[in-house]
PDB file of N, CA and C in Angstrom:
ATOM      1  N   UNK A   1     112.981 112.657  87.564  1.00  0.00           N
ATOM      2  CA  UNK A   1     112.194 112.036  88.607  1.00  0.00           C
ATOM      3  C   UNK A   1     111.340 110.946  87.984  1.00  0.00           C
ATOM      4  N   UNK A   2     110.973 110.165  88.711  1.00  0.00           N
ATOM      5  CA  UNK A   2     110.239 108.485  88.416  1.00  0.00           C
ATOM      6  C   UNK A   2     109.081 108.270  89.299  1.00  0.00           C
ATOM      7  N   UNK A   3     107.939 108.476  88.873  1.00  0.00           N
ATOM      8  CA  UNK A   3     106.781 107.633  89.863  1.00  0.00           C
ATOM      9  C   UNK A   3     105.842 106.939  89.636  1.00  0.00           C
ATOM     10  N   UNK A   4     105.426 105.972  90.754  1.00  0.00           N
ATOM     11  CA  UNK A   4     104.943 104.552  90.339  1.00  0.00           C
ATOM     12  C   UNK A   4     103.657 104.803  91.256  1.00  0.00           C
ATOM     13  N   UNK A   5     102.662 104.586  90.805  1.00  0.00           N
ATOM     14  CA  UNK A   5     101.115 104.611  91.111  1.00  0.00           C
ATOM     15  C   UNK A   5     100.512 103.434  91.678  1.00  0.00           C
ATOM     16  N   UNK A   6     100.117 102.743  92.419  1.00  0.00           N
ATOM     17  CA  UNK A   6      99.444 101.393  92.978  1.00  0.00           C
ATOM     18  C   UNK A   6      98.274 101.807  93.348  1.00  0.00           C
ATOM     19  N   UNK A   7      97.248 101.156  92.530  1.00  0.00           N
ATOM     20  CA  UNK A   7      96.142 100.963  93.293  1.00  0.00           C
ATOM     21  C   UNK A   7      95.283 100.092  93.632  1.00  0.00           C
ATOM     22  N   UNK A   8      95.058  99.856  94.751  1.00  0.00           N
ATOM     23  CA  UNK A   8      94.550  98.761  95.322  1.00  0.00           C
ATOM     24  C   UNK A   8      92.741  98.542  95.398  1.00  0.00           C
ATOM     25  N   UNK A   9      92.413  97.569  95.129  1.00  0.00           N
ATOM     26  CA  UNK A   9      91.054  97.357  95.231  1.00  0.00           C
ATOM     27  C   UNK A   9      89.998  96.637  96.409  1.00  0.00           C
ATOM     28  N   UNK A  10      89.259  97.170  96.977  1.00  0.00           N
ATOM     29  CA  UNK A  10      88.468  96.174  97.959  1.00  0.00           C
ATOM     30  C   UNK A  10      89.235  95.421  99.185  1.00  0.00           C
ATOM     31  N   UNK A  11      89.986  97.244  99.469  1.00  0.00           N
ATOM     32  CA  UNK A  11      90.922  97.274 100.378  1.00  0.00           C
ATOM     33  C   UNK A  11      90.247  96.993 101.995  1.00  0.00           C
ATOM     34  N   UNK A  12      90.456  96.368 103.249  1.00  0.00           N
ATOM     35  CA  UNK A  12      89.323  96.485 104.106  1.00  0.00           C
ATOM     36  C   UNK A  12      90.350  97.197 104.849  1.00  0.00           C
ATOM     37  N   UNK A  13      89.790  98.339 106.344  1.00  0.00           N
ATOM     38  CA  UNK A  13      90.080  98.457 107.125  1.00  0.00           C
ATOM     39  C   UNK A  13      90.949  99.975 107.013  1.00  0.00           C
ATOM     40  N   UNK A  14      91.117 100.589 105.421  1.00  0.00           N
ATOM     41  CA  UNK A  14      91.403 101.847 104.982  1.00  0.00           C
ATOM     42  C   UNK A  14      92.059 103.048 106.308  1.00  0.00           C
ATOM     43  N   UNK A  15      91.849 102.872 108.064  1.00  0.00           N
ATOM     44  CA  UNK A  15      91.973 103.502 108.931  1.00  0.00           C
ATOM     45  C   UNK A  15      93.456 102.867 109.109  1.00  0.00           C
ATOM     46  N   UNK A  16      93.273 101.697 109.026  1.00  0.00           N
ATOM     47  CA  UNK A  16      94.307 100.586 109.943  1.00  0.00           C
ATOM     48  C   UNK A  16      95.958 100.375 108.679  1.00  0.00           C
ATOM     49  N   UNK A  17      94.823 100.104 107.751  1.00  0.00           N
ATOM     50  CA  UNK A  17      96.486 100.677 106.054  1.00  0.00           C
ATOM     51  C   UNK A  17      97.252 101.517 106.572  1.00  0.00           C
ATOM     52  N   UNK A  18      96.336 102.981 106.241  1.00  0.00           N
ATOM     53  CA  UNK A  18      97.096 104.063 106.453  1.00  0.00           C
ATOM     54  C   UNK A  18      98.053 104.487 107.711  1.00  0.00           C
ATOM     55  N   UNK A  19      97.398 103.739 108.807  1.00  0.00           N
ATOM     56  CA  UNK A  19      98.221 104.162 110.230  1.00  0.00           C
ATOM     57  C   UNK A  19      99.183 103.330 109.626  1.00  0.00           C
ATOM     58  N   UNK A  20      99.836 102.190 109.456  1.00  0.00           N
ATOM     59  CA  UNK A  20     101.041 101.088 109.404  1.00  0.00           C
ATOM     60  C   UNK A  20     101.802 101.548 108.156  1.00  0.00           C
ATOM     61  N   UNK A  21     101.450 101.925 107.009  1.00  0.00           N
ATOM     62  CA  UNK A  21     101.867 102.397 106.256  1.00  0.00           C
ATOM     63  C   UNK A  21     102.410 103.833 106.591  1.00  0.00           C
ATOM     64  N   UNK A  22     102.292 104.451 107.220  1.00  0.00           N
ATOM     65  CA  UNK A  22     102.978 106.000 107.701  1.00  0.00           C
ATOM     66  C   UNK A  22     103.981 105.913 108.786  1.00  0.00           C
ATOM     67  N   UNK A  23     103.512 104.550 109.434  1.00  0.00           N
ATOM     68  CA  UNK A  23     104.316 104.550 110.902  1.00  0.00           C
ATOM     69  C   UNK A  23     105.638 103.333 110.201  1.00  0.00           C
ATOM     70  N   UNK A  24     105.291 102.427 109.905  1.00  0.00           N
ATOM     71  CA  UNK A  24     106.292 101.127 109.277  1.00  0.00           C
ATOM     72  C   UNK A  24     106.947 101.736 108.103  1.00  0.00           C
ATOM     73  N   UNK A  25     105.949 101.533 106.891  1.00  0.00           N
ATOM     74  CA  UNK A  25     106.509 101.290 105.687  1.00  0.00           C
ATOM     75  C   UNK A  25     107.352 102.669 104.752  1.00  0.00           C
ATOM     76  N   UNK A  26     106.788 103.808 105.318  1.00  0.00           N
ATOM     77  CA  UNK A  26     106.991 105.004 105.467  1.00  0.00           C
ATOM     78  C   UNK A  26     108.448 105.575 105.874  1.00  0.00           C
ATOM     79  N   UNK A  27     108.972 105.084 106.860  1.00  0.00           N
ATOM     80  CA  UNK A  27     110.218 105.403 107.413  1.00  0.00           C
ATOM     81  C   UNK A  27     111.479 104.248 107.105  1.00  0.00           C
ATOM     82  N   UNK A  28     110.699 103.559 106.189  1.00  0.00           N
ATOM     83  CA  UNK A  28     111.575 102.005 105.136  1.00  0.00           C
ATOM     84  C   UNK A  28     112.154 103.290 104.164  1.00  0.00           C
ATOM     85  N   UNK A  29     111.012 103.655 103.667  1.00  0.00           N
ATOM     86  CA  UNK A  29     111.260 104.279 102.305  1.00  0.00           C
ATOM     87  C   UNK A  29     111.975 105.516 102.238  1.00  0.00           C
ATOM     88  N   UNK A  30     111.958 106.019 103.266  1.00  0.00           N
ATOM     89  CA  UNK A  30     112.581 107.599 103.432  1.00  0.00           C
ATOM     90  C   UNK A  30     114.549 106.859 103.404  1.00  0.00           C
ATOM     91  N   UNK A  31     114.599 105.681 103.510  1.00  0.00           N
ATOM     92  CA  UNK A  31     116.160 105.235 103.691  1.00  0.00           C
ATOM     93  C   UNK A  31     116.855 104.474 102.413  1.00  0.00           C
ATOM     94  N   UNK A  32     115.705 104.604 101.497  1.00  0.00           N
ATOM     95  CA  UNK A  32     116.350 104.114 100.085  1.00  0.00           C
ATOM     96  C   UNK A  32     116.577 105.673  99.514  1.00  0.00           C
ATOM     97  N   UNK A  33     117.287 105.040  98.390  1.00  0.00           N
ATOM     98  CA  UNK A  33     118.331 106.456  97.704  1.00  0.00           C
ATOM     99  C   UNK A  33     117.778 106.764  96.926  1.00  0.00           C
ATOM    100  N   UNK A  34     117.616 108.229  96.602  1.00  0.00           N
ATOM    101  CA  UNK A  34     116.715 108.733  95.989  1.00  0.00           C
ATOM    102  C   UNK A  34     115.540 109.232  96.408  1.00  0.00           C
ATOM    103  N   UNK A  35     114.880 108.378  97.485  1.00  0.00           N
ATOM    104  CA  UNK A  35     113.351 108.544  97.947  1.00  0.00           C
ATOM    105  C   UNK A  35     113.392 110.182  97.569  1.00  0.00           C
ATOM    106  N   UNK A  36     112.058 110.815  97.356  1.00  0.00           N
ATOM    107  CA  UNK A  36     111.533 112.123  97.516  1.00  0.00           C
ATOM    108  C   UNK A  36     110.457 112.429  98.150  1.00  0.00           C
ATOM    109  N   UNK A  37     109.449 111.362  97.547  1.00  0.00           N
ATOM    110  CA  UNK A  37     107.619 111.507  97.942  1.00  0.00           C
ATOM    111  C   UNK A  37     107.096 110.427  98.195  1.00  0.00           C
ATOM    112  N   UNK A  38     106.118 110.371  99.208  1.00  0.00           N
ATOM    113  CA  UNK A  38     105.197 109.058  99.345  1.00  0.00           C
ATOM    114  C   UNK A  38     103.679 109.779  99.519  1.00  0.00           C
ATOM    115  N   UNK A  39     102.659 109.484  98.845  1.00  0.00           N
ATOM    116  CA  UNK A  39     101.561 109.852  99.417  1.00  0.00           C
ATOM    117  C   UNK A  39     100.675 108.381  99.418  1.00  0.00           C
ATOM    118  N   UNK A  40      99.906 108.683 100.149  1.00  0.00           N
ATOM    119  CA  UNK A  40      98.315 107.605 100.559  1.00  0.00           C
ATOM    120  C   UNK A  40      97.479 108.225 100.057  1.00  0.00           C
ATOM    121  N   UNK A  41      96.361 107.343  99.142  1.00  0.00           N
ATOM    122  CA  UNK A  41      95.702 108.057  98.594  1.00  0.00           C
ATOM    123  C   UNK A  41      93.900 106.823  98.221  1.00  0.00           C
ATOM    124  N   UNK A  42      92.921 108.301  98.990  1.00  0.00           N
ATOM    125  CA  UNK A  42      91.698 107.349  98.745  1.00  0.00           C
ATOM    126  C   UNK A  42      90.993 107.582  97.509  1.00  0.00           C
ATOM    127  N   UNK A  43      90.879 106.801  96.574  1.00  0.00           N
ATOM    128  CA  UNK A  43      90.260 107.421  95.641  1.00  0.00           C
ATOM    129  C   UNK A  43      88.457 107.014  95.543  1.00  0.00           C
ATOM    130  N   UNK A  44      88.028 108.083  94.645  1.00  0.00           N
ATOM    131  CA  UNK A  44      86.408 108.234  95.296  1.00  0.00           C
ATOM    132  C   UNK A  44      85.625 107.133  95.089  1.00  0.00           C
ATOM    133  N   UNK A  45      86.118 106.135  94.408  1.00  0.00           N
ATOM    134  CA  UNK A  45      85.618 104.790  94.188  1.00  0.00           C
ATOM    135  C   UNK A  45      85.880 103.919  95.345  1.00  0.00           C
ATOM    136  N   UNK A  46      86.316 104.552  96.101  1.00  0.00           N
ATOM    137  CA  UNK A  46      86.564 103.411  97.696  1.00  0.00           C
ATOM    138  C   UNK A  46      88.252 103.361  97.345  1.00  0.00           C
ATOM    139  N   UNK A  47      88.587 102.760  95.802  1.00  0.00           N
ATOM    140  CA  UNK A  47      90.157 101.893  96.312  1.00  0.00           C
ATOM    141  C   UNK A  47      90.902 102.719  96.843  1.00  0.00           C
ATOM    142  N   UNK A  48      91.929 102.406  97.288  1.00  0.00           N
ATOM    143  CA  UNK A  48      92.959 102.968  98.004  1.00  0.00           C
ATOM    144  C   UNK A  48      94.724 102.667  97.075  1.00  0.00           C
ATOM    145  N   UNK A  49      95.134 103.819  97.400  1.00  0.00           N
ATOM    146  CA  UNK A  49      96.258 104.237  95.966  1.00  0.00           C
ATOM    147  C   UNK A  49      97.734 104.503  97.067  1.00  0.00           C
ATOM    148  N   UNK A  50      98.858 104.971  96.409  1.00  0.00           N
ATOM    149  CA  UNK A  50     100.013 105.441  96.778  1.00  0.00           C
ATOM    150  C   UNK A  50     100.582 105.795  95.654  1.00  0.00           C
ATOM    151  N   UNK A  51     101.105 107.014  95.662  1.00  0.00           N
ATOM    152  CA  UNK A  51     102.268 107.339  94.767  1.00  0.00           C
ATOM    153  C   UNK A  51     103.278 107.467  95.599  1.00  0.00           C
ATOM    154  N   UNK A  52     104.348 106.804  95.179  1.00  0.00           N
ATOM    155  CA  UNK A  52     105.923 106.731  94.832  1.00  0.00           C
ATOM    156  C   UNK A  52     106.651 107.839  94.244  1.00  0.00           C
ATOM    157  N   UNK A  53     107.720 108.735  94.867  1.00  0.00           N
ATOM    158  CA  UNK A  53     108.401 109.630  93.461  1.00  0.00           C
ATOM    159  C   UNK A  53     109.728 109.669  94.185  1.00  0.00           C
ATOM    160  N   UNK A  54     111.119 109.137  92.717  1.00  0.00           N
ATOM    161  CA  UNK A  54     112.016 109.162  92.813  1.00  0.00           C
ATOM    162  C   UNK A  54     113.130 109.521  92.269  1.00  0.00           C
ATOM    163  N   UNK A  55     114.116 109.903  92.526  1.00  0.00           N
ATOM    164  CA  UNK A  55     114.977 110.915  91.998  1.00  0.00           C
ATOM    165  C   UNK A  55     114.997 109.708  90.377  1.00  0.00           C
ATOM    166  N   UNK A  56     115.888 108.813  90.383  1.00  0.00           N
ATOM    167  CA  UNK A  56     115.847 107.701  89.026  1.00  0.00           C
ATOM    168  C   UNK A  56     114.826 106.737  89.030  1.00  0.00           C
ATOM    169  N   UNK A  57     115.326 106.148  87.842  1.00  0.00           N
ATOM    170  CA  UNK A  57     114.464 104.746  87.089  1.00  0.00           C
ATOM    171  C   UNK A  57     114.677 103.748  88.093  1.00  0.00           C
ATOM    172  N   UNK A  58     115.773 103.536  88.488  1.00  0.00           N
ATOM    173  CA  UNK A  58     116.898 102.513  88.741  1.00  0.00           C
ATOM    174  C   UNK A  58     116.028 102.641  90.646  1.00  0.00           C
ATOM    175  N   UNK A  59     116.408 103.863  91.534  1.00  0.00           N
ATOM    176  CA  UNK A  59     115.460 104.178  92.462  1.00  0.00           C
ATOM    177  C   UNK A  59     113.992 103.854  92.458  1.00  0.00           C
ATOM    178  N   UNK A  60     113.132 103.816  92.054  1.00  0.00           N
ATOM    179  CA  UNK A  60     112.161 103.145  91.624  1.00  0.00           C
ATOM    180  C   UNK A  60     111.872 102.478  91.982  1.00  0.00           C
ATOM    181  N   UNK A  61     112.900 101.370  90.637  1.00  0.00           N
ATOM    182  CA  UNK A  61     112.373 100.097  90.472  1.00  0.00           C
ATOM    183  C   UNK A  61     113.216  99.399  91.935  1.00  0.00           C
ATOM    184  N   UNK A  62     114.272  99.885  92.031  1.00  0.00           N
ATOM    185  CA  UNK A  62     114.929  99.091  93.536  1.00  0.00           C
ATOM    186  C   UNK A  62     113.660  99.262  94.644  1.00  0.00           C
ATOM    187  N   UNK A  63     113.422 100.100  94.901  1.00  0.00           N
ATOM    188  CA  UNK A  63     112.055 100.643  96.071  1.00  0.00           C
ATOM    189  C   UNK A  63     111.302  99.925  95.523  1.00  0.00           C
ATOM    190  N   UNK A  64     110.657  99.427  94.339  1.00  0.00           N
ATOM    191  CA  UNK A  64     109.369  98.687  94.183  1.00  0.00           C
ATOM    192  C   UNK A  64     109.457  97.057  94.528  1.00  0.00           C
ATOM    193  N   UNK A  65     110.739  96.726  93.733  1.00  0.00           N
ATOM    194  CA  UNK A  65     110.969  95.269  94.474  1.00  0.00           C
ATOM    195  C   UNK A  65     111.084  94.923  95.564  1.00  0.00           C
ATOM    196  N   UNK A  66     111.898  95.608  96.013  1.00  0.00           N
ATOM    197  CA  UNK A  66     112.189  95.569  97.811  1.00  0.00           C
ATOM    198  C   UNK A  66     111.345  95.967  98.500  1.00  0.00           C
ATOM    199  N   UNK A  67     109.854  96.372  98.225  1.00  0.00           N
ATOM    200  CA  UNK A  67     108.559  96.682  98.995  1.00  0.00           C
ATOM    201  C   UNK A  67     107.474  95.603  98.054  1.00  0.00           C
ATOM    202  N   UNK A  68     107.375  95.336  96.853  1.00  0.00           N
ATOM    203  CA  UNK A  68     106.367  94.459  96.448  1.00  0.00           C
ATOM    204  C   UNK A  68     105.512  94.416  97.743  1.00  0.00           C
ATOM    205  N   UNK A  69     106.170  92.816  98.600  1.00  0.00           N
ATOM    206  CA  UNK A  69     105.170  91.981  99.073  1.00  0.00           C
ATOM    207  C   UNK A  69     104.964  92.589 100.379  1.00  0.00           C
ATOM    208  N   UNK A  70     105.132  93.992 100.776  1.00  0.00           N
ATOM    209  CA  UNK A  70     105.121  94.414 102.156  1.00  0.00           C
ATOM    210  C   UNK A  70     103.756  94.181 102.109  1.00  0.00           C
ATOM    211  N   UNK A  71     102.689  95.040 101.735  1.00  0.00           N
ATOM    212  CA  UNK A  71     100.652  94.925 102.135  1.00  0.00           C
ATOM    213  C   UNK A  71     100.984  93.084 102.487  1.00  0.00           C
ATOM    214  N   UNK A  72     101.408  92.569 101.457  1.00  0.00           N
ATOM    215  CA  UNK A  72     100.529  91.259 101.635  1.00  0.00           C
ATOM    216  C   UNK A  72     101.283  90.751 103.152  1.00  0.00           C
ATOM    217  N   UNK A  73     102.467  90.716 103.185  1.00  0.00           N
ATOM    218  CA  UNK A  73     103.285  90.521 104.669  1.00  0.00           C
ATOM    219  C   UNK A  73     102.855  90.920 106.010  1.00  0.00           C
ATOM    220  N   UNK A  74     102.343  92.509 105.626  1.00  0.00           N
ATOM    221  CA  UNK A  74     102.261  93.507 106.810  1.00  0.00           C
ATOM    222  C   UNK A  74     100.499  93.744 107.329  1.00  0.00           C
ATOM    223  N   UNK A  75      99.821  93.182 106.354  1.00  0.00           N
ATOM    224  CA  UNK A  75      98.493  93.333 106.006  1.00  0.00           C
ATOM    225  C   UNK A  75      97.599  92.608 105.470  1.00  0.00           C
ATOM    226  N   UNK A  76      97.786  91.578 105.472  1.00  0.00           N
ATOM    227  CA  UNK A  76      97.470  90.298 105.062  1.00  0.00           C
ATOM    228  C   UNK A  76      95.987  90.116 104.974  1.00  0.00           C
ATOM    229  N   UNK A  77      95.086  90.842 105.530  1.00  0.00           N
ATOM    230  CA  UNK A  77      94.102  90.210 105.873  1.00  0.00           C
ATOM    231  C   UNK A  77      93.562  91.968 105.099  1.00  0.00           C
ATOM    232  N   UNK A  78      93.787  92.743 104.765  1.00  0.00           N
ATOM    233  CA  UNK A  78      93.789  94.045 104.371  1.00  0.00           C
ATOM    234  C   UNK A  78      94.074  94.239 102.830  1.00  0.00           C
ATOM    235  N   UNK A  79      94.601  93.525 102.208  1.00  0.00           N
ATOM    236  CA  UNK A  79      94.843  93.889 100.911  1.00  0.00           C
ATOM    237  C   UNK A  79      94.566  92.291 100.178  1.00  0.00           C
ATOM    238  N   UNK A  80      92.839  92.063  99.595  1.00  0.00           N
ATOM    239  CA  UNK A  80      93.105  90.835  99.468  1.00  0.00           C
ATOM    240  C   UNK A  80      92.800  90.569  97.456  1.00  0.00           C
ATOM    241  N   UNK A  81      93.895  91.973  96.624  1.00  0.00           N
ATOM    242  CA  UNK A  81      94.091  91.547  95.645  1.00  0.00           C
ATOM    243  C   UNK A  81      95.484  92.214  95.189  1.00  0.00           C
ATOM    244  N   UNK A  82      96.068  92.100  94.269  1.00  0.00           N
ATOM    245  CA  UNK A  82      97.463  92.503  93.852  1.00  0.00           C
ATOM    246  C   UNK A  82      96.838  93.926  93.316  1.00  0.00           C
ATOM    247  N   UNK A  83      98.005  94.817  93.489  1.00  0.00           N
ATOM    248  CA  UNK A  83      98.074  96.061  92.816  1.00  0.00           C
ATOM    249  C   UNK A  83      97.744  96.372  91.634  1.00  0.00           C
ATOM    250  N   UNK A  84      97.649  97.533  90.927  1.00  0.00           N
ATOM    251  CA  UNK A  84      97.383  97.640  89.532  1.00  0.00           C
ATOM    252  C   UNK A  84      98.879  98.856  89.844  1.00  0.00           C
ATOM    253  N   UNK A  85      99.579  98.822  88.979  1.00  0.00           N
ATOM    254  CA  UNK A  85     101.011  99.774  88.854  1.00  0.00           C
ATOM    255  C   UNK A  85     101.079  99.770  87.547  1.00  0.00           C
ATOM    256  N   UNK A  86     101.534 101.191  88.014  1.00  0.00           N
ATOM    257  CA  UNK A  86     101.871 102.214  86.635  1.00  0.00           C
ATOM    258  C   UNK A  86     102.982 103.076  87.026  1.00  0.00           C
ATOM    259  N   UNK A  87     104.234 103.391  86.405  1.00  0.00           N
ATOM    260  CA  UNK A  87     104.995 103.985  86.506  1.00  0.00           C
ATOM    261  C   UNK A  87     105.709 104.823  85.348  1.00  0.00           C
ATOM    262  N   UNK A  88     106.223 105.568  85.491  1.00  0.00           N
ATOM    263  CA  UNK A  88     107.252 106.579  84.167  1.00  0.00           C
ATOM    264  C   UNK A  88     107.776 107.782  84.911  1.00  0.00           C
ATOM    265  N   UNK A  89     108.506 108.205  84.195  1.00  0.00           N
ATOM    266  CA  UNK A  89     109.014 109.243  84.142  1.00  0.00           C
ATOM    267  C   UNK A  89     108.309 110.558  84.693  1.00  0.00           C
ATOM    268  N   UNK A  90     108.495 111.343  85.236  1.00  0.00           N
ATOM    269  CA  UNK A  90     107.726 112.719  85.626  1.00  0.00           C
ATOM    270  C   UNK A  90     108.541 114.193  84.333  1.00  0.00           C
ATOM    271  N   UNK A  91     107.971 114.466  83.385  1.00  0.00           N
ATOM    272  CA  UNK A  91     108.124 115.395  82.725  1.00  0.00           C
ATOM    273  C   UNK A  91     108.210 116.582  82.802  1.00  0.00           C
ATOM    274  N   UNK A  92     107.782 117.018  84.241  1.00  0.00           N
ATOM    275  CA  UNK A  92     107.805 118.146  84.515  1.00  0.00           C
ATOM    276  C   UNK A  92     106.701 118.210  85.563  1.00  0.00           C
ATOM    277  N   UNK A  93     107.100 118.881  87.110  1.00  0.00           N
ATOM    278  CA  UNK A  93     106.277 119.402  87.929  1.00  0.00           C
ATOM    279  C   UNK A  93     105.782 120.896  88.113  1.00  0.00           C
ATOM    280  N   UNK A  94     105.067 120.995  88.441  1.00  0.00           N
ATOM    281  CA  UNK A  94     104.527 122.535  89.470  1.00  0.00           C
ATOM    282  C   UNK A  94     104.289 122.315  90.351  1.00  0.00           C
ATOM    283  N   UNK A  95     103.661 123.253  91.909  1.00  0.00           N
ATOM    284  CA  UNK A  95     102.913 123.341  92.724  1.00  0.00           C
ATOM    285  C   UNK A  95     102.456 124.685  93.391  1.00  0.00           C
ATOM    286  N   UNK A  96     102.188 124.443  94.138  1.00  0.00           N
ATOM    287  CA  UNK A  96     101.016 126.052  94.008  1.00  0.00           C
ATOM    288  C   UNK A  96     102.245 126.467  95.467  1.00  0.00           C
ATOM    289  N   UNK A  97     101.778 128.068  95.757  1.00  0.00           N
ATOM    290  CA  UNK A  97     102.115 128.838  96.885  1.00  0.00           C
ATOM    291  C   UNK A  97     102.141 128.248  97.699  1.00  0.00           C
ATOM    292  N   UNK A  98     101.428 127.290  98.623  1.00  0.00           N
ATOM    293  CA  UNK A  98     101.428 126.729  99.571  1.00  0.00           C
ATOM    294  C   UNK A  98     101.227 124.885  99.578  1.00  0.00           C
ATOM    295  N   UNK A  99     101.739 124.534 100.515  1.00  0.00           N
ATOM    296  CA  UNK A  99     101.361 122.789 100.185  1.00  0.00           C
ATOM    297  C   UNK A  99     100.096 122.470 100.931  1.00  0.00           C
ATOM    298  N   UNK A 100      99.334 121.802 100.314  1.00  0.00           N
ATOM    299  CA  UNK A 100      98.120 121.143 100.629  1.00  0.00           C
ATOM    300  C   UNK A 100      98.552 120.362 101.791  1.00  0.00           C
ATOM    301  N   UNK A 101      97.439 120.447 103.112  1.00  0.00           N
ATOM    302  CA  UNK A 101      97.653 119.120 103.935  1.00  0.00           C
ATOM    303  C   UNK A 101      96.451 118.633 103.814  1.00  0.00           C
ATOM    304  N   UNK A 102      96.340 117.102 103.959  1.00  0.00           N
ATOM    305  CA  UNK A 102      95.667 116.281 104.233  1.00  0.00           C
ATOM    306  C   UNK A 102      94.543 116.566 105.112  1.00  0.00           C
ATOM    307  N   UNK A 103      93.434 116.129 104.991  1.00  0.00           N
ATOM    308  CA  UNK A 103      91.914 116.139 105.729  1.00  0.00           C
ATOM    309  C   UNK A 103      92.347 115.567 107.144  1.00  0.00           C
TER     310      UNK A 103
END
């Protein structure tokens, strides 16, 4: 498995991301090969994040190019700096008895 981290800075409108991103960009990604995981993610500094996780390398990086410029396309007025990305390999997962939902 492969996942790629984005996080975004001095994101505005954090309500309005997340709805378009779950409803649009969300059901893009569930149709590339490989897809597994998408999460949205606020981190406590305000920015706003996503992890990516995919079966290959190759899955990935196809899903990352072919989404790059979606925020700036889809959100223009919402995302007004480039990502910080980080990606590799996943070495090994766990997860607990039950899955966490969202607040």
């Amino acid at each position: 498995m492969f996942l790629a981290i984005k996080r975004f800075s001095n994101v505005k409108n954090p309500d309005i991301v997340t709805n378009k991103i779950e409803n649009e960009l969300v059901p893009k990604l569930r149709d590339f090969p490989g897809f597994i995981a998408y999460y949205a993610v606020k981190f406590d500094n305000g920015d706003y994040g996503s992890v990516g996780i995919f079966e290959t390398k190759e899955n990935i990086d196809n899903a990352l190019q072919q989404t790059q410029d979606w925020p700036k396309k889809n959100l223009p007025d919402n995302f007004p700096n480039d990502p910080e990305l980080i990606r590799g390999e996943v070495l090994f997962s766990a997860a607990g008895k039950t899955i966490a939902r969202s607040a």
